[in-house]
Every structure is written in structure tokens, then in C-alpha cells.
N, C-alpha and C. Protein backbone atom coordinates (compact mmCIF):
# COMPACT_ATOMS: atom_id res chain seq x y z
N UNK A 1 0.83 -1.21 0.00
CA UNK A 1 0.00 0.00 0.00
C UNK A 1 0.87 1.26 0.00
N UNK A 2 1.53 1.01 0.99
CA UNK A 2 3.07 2.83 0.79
C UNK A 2 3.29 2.52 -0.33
N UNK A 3 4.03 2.01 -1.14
CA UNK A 3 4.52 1.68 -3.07
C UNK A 3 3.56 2.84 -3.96
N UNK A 4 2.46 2.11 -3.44
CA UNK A 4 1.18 2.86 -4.21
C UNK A 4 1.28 4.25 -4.06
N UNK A 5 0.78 4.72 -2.50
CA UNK A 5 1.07 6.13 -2.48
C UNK A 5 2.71 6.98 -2.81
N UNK A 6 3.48 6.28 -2.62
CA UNK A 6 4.57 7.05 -3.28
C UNK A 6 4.54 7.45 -4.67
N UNK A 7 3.96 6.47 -5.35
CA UNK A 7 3.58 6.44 -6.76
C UNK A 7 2.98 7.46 -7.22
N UNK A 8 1.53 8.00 -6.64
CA UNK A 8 1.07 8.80 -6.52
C UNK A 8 1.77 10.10 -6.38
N UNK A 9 2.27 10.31 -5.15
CA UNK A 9 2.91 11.21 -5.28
C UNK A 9 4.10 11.80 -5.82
N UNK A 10 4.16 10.91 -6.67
CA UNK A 10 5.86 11.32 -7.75
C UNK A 10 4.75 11.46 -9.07
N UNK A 11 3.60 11.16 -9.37
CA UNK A 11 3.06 11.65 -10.39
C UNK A 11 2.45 12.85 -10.03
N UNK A 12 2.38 12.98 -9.16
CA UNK A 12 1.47 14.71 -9.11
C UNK A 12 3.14 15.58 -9.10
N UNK A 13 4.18 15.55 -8.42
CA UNK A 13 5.05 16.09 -8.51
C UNK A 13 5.61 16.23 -10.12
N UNK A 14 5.23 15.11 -10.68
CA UNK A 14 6.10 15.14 -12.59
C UNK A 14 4.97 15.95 -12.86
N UNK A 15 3.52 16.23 -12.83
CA UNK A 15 2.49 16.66 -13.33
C UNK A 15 2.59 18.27 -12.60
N UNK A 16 3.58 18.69 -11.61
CA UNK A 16 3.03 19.80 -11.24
C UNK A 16 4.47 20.55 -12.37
N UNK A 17 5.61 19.55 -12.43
CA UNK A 17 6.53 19.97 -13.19
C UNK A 17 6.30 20.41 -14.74
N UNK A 18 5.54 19.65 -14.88
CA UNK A 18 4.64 19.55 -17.03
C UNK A 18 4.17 20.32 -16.78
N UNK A 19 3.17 20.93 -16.19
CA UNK A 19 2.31 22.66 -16.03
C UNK A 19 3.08 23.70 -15.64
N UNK A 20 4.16 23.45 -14.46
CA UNK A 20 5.06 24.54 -14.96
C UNK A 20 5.59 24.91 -16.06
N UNK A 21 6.53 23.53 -16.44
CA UNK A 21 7.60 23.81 -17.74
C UNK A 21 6.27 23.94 -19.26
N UNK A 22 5.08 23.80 -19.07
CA UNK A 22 4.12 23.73 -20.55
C UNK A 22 3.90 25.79 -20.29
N UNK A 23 4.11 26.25 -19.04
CA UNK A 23 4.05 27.46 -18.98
C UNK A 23 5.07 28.64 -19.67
N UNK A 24 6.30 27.80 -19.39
CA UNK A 24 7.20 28.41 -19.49
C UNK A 24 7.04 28.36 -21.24
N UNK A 25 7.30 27.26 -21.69
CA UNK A 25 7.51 27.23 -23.10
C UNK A 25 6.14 27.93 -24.47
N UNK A 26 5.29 28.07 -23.15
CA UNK A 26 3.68 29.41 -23.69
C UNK A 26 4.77 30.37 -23.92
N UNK A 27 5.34 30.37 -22.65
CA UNK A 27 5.50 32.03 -22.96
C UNK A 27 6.67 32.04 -23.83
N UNK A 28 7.57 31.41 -24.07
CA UNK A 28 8.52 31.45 -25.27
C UNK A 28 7.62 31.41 -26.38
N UNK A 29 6.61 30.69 -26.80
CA UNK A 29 6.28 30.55 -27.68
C UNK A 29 5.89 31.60 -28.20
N UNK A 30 4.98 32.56 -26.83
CA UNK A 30 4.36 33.23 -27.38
C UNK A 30 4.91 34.56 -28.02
N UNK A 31 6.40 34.73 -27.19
CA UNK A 31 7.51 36.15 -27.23
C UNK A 31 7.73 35.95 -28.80
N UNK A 32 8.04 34.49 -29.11
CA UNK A 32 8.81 33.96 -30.45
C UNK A 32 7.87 34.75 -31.69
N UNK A 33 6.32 34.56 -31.24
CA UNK A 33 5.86 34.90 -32.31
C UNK A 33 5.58 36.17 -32.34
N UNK A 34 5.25 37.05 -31.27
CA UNK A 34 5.45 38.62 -31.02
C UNK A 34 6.39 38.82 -32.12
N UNK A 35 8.15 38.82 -32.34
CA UNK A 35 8.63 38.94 -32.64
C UNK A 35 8.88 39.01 -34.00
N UNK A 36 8.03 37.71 -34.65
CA UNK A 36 7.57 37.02 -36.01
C UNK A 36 6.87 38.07 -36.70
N UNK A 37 5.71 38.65 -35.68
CA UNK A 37 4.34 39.19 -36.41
C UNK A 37 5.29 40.66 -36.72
N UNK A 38 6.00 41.61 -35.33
CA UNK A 38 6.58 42.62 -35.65
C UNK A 38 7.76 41.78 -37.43
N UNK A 39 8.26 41.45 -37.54
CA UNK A 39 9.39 41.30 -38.47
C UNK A 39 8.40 41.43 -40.14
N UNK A 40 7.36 40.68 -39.54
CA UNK A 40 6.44 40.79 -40.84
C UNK A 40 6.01 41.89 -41.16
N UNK A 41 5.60 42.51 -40.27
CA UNK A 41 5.35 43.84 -39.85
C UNK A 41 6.31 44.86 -40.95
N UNK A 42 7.25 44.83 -40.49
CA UNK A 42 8.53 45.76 -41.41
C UNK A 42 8.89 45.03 -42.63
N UNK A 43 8.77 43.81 -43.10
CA UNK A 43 8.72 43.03 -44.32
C UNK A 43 7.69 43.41 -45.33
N UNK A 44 6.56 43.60 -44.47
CA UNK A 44 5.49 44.04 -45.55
C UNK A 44 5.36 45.94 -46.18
N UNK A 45 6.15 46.35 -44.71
CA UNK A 45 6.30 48.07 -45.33
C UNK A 45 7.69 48.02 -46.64
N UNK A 46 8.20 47.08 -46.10
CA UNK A 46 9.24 47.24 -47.40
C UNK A 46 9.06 47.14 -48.34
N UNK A 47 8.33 45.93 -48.66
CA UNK A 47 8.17 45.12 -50.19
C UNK A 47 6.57 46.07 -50.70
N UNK A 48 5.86 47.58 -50.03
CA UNK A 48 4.59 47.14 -50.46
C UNK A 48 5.38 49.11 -50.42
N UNK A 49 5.08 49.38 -51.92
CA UNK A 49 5.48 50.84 -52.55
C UNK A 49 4.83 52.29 -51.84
């Protein structure tokens, strides 16, 4: 029965780790594309007369 609950509790600990680190990599994701939309941004004033 302890086996079990240890078990348990090393999956909520990996699961509290995946919602952190799925946070972290939002927000890279999301800076990455900030960055994308500005670049397009000045790509399209260039190429458009």
C-alpha cells in the first residue's frame, strides 16, 4: 500500500513539473511569435510601394 502512495505522489510532482515547464515554453512561444508578427510587420512596409 506505501509503493502505491509514493507512486502517486511522484506523479502529481512530474504533473506539477509539465504545467510549470508547458508554462514556461507558452511564454517562449508566445515572445517567439510577437517577434515574427513585428518582423512581418517591417517586411510588408518594405516590399509594399
Amino acid at each position: 500500500m506505501l509503493a502505491d502512495s509514493s507512486l502517486v505522489w511522484l506523479s502529481s510532482e512530474r504533473l506539477c513539473q509539465h504545467v510549470t515547464n508547458t508554462d514556461a515554453d507558452t511564454q517562449s512561444l508566445r515572445t517567439a511569435m510577437d517577434k515574427l508578427g513585428e518582423w512581418m510587420k517591417e517586411l510588408k512596409g518594405i516590399a509594399t510601394p
